[in-house]
C-alpha atoms as a PDB file:
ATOM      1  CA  UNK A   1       5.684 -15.034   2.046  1.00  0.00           C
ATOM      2  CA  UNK A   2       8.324 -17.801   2.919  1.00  0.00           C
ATOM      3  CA  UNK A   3      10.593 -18.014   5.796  1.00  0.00           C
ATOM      4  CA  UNK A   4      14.352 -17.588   5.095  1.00  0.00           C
ATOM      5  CA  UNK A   5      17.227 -18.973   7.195  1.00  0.00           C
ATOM      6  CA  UNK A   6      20.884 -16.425   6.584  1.00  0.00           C
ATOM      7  CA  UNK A   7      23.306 -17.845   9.011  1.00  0.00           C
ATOM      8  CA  UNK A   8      21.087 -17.521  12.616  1.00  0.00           C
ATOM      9  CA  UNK A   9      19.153 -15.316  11.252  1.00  0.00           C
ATOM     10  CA  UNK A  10      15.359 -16.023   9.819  1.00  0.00           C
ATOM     11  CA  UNK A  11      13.202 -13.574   8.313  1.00  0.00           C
ATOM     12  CA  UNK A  12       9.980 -13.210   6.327  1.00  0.00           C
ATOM     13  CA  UNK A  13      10.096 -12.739   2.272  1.00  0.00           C
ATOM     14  CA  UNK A  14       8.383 -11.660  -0.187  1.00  0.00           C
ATOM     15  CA  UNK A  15       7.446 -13.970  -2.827  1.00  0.00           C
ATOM     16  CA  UNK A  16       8.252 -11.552  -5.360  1.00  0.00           C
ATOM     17  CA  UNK A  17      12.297 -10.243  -4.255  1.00  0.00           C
ATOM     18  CA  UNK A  18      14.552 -10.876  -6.877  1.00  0.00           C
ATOM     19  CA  UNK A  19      17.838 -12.302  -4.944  1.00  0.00           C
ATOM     20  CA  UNK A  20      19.758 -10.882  -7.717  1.00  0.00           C
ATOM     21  CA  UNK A  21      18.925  -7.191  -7.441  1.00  0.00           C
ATOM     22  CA  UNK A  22      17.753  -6.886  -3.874  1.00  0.00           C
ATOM     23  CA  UNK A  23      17.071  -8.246  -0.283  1.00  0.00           C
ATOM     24  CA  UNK A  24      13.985  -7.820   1.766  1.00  0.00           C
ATOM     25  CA  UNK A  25      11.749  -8.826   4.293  1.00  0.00           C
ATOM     26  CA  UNK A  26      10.738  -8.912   7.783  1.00  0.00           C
ATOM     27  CA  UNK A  27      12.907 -10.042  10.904  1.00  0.00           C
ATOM     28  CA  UNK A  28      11.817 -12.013  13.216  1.00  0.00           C
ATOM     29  CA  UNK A  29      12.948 -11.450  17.459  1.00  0.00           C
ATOM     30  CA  UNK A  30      15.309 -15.173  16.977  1.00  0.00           C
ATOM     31  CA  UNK A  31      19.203 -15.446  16.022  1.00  0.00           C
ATOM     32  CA  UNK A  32      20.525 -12.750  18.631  1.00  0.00           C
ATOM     33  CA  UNK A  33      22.137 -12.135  21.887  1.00  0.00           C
ATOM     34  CA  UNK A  34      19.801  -9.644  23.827  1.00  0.00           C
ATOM     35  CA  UNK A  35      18.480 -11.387  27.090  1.00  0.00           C
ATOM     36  CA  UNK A  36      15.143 -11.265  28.296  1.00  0.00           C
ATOM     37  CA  UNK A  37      12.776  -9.748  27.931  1.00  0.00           C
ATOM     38  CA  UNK A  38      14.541  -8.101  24.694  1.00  0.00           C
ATOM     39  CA  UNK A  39      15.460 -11.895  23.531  1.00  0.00           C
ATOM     40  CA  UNK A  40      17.368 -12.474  21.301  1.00  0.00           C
ATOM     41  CA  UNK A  41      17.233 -10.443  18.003  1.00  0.00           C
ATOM     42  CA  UNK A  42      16.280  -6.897  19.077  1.00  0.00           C
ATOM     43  CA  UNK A  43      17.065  -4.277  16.680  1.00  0.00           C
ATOM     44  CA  UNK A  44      15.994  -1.059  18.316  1.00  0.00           C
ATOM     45  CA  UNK A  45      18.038   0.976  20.251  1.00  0.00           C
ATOM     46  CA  UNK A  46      15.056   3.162  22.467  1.00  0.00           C
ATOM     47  CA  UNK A  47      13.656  -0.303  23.395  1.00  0.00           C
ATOM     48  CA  UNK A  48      15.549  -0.275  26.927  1.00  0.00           C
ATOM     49  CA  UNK A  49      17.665  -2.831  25.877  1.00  0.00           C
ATOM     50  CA  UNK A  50      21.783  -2.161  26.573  1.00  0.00           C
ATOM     51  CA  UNK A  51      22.875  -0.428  23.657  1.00  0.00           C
ATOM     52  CA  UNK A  52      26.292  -2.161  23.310  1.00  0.00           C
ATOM     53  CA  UNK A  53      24.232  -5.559  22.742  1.00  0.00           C
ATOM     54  CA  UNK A  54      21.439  -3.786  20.254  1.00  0.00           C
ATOM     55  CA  UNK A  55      24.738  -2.750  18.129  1.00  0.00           C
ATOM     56  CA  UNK A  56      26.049  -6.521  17.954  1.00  0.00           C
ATOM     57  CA  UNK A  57      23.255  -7.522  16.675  1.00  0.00           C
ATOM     58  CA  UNK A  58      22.757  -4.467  14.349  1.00  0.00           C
ATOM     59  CA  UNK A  59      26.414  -5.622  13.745  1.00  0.00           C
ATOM     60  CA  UNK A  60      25.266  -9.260  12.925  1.00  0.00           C
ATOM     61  CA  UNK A  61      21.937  -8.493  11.142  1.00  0.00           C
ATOM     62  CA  UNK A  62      24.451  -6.310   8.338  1.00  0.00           C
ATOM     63  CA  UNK A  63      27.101  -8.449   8.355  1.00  0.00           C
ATOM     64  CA  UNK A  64      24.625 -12.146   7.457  1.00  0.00           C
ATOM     65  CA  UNK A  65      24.020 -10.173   3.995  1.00  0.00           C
ATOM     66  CA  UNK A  66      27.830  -8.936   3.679  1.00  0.00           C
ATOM     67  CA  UNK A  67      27.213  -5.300   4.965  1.00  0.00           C
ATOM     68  CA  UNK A  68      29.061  -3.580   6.836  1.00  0.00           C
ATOM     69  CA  UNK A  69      27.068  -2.216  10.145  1.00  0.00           C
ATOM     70  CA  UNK A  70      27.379   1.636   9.509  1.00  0.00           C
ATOM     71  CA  UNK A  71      25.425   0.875   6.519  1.00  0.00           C
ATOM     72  CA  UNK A  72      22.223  -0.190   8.262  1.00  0.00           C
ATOM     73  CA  UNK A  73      20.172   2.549   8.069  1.00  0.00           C
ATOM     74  CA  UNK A  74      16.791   3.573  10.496  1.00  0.00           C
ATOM     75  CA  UNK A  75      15.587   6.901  11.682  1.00  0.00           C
ATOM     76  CA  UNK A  76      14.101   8.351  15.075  1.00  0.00           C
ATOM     77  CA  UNK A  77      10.163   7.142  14.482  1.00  0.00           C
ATOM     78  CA  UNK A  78       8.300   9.516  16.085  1.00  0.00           C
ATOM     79  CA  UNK A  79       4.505   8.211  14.533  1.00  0.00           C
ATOM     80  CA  UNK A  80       4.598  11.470  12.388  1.00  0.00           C
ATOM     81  CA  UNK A  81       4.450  11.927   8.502  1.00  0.00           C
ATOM     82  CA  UNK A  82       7.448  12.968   7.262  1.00  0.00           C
ATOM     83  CA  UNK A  83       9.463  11.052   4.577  1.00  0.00           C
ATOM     84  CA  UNK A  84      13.271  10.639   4.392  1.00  0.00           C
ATOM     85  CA  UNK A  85      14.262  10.798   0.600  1.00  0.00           C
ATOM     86  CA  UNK A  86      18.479   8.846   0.407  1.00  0.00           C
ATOM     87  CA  UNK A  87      19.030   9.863  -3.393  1.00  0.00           C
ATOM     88  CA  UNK A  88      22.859  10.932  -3.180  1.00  0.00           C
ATOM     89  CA  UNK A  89      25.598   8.476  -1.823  1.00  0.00           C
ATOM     90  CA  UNK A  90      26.047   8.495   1.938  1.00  0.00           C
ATOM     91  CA  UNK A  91      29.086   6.507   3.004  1.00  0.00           C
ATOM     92  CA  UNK A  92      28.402   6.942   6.670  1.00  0.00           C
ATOM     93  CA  UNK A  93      24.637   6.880   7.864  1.00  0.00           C
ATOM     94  CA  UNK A  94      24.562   6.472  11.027  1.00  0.00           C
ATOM     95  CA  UNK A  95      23.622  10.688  11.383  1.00  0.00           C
ATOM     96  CA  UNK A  96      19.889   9.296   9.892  1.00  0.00           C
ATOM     97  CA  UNK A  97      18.963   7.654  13.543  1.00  0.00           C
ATOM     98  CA  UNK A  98      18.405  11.557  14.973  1.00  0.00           C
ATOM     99  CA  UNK A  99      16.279  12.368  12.017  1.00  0.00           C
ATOM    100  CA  UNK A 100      12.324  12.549  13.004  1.00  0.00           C
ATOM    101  CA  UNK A 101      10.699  10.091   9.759  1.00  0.00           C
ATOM    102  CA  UNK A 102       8.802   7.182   9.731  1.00  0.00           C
ATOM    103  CA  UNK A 103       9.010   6.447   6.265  1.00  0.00           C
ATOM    104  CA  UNK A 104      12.651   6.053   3.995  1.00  0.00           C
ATOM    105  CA  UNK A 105      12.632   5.961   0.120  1.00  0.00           C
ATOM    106  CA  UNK A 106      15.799   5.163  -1.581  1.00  0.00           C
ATOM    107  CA  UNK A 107      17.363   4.352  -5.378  1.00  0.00           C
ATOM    108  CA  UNK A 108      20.589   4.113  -3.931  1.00  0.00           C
ATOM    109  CA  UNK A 109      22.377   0.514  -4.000  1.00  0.00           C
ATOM    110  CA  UNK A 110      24.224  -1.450  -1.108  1.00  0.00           C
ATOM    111  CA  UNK A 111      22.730   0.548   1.668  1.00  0.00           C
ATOM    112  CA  UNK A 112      20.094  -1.360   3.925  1.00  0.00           C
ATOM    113  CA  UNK A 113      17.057   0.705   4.818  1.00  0.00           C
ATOM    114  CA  UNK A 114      15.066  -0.355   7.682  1.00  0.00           C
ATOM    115  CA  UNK A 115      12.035   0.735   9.758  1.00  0.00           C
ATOM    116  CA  UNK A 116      11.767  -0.791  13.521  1.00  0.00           C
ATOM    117  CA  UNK A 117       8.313  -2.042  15.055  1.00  0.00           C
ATOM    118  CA  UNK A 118       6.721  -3.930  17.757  1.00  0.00           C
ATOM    119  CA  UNK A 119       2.509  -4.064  17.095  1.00  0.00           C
ATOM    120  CA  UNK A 120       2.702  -1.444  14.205  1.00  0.00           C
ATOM    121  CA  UNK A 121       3.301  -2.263  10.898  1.00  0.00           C
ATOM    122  CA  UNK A 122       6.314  -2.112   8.676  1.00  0.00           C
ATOM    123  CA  UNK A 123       5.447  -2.349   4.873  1.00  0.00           C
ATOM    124  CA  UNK A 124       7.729  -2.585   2.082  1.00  0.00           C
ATOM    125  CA  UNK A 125       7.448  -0.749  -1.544  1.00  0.00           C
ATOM    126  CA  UNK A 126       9.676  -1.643  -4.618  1.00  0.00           C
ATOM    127  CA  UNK A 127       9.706  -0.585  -7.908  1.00  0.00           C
ATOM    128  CA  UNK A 128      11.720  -2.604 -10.169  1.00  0.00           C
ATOM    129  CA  UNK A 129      11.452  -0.679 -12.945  1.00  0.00           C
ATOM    130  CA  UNK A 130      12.914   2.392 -11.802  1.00  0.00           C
ATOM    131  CA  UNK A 131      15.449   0.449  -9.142  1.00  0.00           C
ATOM    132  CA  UNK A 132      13.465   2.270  -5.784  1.00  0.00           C
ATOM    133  CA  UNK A 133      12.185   0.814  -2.760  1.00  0.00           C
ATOM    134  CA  UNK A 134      10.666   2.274   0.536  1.00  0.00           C
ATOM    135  CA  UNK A 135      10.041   0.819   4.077  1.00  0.00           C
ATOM    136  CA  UNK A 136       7.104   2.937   6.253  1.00  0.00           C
ATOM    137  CA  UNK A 137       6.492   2.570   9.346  1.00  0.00           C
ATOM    138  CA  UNK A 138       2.464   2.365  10.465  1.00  0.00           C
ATOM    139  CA  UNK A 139       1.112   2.795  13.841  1.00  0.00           C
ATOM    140  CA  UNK A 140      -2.654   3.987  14.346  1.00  0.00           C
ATOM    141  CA  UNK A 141      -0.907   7.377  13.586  1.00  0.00           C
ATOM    142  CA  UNK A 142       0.118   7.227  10.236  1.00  0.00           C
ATOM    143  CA  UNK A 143      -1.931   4.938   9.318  1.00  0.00           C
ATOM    144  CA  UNK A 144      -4.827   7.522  10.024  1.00  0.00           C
ATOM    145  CA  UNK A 145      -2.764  10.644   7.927  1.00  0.00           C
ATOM    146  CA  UNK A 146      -2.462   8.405   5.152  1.00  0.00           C
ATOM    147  CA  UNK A 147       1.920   7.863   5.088  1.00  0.00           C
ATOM    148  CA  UNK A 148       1.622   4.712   3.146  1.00  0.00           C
ATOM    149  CA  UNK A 149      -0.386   6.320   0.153  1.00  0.00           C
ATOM    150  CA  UNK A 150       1.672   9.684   0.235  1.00  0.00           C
ATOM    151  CA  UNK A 151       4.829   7.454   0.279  1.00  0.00           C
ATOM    152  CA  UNK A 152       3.403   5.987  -2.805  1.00  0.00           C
ATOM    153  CA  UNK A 153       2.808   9.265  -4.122  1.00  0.00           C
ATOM    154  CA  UNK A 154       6.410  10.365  -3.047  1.00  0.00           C
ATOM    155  CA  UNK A 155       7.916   7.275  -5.328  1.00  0.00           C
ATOM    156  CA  UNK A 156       6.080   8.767  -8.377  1.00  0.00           C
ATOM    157  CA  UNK A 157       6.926  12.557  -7.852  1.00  0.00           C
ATOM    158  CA  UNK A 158      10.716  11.851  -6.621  1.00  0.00           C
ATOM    159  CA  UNK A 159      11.706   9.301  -8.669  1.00  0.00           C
ATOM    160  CA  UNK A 160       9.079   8.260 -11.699  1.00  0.00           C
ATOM    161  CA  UNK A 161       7.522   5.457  -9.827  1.00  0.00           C
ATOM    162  CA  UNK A 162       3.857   3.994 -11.481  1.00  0.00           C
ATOM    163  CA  UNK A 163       1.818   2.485  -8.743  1.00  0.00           C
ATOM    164  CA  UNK A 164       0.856  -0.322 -11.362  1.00  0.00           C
ATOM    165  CA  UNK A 165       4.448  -1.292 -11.103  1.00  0.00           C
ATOM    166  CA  UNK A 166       5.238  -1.340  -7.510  1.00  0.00           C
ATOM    167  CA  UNK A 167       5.562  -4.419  -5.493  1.00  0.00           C
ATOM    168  CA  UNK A 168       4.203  -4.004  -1.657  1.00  0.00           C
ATOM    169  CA  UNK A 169       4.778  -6.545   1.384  1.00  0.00           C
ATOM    170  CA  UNK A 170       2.667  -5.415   4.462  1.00  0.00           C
ATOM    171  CA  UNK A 171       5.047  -7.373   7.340  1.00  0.00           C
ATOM    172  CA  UNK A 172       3.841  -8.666  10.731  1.00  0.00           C
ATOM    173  CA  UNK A 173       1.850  -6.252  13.502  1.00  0.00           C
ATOM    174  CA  UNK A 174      -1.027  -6.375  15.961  1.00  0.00           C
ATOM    175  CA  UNK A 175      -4.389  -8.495  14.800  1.00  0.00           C
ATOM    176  CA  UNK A 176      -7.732  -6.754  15.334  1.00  0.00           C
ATOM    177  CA  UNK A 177      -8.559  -8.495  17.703  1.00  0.00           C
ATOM    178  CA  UNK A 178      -6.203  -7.439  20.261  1.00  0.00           C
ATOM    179  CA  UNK A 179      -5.902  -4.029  19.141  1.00  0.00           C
ATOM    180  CA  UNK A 180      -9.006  -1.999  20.816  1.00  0.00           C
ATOM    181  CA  UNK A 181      -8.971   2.035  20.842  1.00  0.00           C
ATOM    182  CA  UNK A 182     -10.966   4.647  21.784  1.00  0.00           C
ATOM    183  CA  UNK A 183     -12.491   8.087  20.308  1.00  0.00           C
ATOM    184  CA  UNK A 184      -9.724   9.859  19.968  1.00  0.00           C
ATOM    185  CA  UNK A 185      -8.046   7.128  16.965  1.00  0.00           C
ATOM    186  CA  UNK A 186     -11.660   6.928  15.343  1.00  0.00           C
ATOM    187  CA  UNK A 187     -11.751  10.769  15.276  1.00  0.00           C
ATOM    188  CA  UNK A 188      -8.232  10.768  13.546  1.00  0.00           C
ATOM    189  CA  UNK A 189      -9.535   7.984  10.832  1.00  0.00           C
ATOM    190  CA  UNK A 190     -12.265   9.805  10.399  1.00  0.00           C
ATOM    191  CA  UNK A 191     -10.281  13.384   9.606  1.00  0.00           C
ATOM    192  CA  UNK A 192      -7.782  11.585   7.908  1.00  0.00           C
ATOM    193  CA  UNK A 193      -7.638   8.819   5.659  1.00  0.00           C
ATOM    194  CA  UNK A 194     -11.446   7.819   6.331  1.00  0.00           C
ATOM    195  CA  UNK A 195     -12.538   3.784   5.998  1.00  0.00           C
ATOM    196  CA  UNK A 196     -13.595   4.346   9.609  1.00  0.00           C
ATOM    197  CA  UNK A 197     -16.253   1.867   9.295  1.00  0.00           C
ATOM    198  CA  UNK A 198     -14.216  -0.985   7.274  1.00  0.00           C
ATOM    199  CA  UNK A 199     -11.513  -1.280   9.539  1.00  0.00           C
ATOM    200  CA  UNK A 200     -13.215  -1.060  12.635  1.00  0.00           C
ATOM    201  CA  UNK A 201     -16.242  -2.685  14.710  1.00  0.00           C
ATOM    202  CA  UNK A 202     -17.204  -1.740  18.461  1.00  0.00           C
ATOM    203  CA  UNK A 203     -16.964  -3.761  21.018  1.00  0.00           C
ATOM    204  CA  UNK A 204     -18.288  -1.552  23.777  1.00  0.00           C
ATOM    205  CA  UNK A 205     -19.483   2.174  24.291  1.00  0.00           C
ATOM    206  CA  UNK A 206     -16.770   4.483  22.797  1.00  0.00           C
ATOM    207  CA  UNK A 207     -14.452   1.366  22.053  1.00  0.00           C
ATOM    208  CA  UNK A 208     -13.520  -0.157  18.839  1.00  0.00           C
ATOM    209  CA  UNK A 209     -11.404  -2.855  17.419  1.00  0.00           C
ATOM    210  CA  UNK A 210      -9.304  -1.792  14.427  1.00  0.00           C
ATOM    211  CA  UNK A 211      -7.745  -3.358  11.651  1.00  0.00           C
ATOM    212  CA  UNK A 212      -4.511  -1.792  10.676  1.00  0.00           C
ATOM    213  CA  UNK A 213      -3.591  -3.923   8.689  1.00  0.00           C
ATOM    214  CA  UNK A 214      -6.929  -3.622   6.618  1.00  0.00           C
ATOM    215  CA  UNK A 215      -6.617   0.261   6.517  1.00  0.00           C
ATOM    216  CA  UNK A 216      -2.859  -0.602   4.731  1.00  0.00           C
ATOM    217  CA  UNK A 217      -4.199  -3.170   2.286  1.00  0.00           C
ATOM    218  CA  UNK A 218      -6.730  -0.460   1.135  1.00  0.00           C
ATOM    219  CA  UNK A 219      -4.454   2.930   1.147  1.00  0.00           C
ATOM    220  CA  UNK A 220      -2.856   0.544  -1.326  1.00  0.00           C
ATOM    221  CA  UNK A 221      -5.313  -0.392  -3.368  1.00  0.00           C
ATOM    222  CA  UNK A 222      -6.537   3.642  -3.323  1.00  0.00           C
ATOM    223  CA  UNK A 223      -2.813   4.732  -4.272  1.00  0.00           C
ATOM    224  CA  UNK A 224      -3.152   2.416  -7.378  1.00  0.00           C
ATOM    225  CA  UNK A 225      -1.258  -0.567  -6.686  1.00  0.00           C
ATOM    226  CA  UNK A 226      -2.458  -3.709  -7.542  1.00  0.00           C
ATOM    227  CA  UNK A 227      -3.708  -6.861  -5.096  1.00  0.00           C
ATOM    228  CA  UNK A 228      -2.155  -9.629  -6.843  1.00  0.00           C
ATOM    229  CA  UNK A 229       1.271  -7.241  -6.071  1.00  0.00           C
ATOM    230  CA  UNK A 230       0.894  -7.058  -2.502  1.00  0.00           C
ATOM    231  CA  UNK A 231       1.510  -9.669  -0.222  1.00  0.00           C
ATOM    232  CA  UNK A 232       0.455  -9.431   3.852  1.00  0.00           C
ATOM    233  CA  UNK A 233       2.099 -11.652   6.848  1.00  0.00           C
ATOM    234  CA  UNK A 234      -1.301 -12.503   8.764  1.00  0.00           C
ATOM    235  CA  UNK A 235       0.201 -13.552  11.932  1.00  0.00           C
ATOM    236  CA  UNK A 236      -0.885 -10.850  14.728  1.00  0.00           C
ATOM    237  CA  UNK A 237       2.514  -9.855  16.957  1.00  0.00           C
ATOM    238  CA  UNK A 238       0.648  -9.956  20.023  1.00  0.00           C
ATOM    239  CA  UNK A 239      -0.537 -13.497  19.821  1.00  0.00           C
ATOM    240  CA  UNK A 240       2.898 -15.455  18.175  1.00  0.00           C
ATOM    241  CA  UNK A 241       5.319 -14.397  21.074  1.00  0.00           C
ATOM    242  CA  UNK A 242       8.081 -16.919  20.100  1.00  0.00           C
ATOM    243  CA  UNK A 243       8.776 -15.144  17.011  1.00  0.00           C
ATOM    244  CA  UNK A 244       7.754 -11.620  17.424  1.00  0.00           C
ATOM    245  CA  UNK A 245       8.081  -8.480  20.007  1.00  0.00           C
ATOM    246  CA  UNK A 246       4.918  -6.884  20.774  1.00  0.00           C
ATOM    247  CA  UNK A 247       4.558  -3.439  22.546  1.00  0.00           C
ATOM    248  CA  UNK A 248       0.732  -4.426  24.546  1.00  0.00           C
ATOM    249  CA  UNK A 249       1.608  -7.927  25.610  1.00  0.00           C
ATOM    250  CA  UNK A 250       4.518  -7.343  26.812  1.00  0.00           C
ATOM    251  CA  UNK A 251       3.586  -3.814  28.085  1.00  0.00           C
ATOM    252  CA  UNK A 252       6.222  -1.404  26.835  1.00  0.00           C
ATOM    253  CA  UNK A 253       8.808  -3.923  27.486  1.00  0.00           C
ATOM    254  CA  UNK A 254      10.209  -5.938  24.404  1.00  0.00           C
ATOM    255  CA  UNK A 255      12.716  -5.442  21.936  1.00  0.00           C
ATOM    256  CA  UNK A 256      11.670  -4.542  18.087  1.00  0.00           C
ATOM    257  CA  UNK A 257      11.701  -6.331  14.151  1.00  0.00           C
ATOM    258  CA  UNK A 258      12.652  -4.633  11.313  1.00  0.00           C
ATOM    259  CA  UNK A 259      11.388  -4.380   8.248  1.00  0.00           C
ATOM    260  CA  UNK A 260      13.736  -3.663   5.722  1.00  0.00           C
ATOM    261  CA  UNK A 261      15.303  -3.819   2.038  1.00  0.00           C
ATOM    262  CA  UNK A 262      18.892  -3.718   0.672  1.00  0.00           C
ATOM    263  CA  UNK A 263      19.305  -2.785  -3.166  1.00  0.00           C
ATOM    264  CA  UNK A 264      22.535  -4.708  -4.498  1.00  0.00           C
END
């Protein structure tokens, strides 16, 4: 993962995006105009922020990769399990922020797909092969039900997608160790996707520390992708406030990053 500089923007890529055929990666919260405590690149329009200055720097965001704003794409993330499937042309798209998803899967080209977070995890999917890519959005939520792997499983049914072909980037969120739950998020692991006891270790009676972004890393490997195609951002959110908005530390208050992926 290397840090690119577009205009005032940085961001975090991917090793393996091809320039040529797409653009990808992880913003960071620098190169905007929102003031404290949304400073300066906040993306997400429910983060309490004005809403005139979250559109400039939509605005901006589009327009340092030559896109127009309307064609920024994100959804209403409601920590649920439902994915949004873009196969037919959409010249406006700005209807997609009132639809309930927290994952998007697309084939179609020059539209920028992007899912908005703050301590969860964004992870990207791309299959070069068959021109698709996905961004899914991970909080303890969907990380329990499994998203990432049925999003996986969408590419393949939808679209023709091997898992031995996709590419994955698991972007910045919350470390371990300042991410502690309680029963109620071991009972969902444990109904769900399972791996209670590899992603988590107690730290007191009926309180655990959990590793979200462990439980990502191995939905992927259990979906069929390979390791050496998946590449993880290891900074944790809450700790590296100078480049990234984090829901705990700041308690509630903070803008969001995107992750996100334009197809050219």
């Amino acid at each position: 993962m290397k840090t690119v500089k577009q205009g005032k923007i940085s961001y975090l890529q991917p090793s393996w995006v091809d320039s040529e055929v797409m653009v990808a990666g992880f913003t960071t919260r620098n190169g905007g105009s929102s003031r404290p405590p949304f400073n300066s690149l906040n993306l997400g329009f429910n983060s309490g922020d004005n809403e005139t200055q979250v559109e400039s720097n939509r605005a901006a965001f589009a327009r340092a990769f030559d896109l127009e704003p309307h064609l920024l794409l994100t959804v209403n993330q409601v920590h649920g399990s439902e994915i949004l499937v873009i196969d037919q042309p959409n010249p406006e798209v700005s209807h997609f922020l009132r639809v309930d998803s927290d994952a998007i899967i697309t084939n179609r080209r020059n539209i920028m797909i992007g899912i908005l977070v703050a301590d969860c995890f964004p992870v990207i999917l791309f299959d070069k092969t068959c021109g698709v890519a996905a961004v899914v959005h991970l909080g303890w939520r969907g990380t329990a039900t499994g998203l990432l792997g049925r999003t996986v499983n969408a590419m393949q049914e939808m679209f023709g997608c091997q898992p031995d072909n996709l590419c994955a980037a698991i972007g910045p969120g919350i470390g371990a160790h300042n991410y502690e739950v309680d029963r109620p998020v071991r009972d969902a692991f444990r109904q769900g996707v399972g791996q209670w006891e590899r992603i988590s270790q107690e730290v007191s009676l009926g309180h655990w520390q959990v590793d979200l972004r462990q439980s990502c890393l191995l939905q992927l490997d259990a979906a069929g992708v390979h390791r050496q195609r998946i590449e993880m951002v290891e900074d944790c959110t809450c700790c590296h406030k100078e480049t990234f908005f984090s829901y705990r530390r700041d308690q509630g208050r903070t803008g969001r990053q995107m992750g996100f992926v334009l197809l050219r």
